[in-house]
Protein backbone atom coordinates (compact mmCIF):
# COMPACT_ATOMS: atom_id res chain seq x y z
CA UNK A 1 0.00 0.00 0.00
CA UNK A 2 1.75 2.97 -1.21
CA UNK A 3 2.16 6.13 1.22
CA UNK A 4 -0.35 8.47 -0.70
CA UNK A 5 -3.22 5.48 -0.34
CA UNK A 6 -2.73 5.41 3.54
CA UNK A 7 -2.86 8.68 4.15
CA UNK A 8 -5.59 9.06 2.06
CA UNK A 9 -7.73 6.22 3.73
CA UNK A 10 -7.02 7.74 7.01
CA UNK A 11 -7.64 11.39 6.12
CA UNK A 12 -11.15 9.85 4.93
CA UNK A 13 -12.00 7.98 7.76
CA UNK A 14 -10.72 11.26 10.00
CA UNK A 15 -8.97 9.77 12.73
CA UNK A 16 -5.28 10.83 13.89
CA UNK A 17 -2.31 9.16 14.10
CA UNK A 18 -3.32 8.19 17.42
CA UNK A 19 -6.27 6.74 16.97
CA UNK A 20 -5.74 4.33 13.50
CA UNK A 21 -2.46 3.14 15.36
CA UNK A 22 -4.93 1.85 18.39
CA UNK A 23 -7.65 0.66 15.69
CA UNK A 24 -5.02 -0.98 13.93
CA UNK A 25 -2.69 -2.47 17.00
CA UNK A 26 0.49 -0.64 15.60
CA UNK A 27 2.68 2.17 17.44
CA UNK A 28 2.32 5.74 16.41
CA UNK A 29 6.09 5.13 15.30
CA UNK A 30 4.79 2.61 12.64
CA UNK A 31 1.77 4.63 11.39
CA UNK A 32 4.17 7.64 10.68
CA UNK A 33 6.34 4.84 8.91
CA UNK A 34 2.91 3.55 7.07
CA UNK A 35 2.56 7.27 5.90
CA UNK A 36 6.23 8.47 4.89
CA UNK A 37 7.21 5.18 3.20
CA UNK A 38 4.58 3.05 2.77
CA UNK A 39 2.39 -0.72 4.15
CA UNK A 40 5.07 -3.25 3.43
CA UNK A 41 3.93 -5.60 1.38
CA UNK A 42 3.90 -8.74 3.67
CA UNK A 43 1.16 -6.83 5.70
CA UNK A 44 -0.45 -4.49 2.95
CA UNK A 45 -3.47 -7.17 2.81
CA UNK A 46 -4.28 -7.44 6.21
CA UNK A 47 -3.84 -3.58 7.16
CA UNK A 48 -6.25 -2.61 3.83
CA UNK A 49 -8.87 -5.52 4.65
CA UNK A 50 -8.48 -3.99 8.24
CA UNK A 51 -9.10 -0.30 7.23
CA UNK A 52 -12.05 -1.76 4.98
CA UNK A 53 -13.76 -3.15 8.01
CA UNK A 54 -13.31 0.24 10.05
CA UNK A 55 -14.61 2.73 7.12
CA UNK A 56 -17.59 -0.15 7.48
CA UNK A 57 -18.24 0.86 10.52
CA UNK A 58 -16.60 -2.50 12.38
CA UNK A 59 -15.21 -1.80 15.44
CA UNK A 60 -11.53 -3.13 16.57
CA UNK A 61 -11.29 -6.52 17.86
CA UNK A 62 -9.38 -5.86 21.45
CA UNK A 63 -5.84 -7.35 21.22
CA UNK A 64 -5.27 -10.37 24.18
């Protein structure tokens, strides 16, 4: 998932940095990774299927 395509999907869903690292399990560090350089590819699928449930309205599965 290229940079421009995850910044764009979070701009649309309008939640920070913050808040799609929590809804996503990842550390703010790797969201600002996600959005300078990039999903690598070994986890673009499951971070776009993830952001496809959330702009459905599918709330976060609690981590544990």
């Amino acid at each position: 998932m290229t940079p421009e395509a995850f910044r764009s999907t979070q701009e649309r869903l309008g939640l920070s940095g913050i808040q799609i690292g929590q809804a996503l399990g990842k550390s703010e560090d790797t969201i600002v990774r996600y959005r300078q350089t990039g999903v690598p590819e070994r986890e673009s699928r499951a971070i776009r299927l993830a952001l496809a449930a959330l702009a459905y309205g599918l709330p976060p599965v609690p981590a544990g």
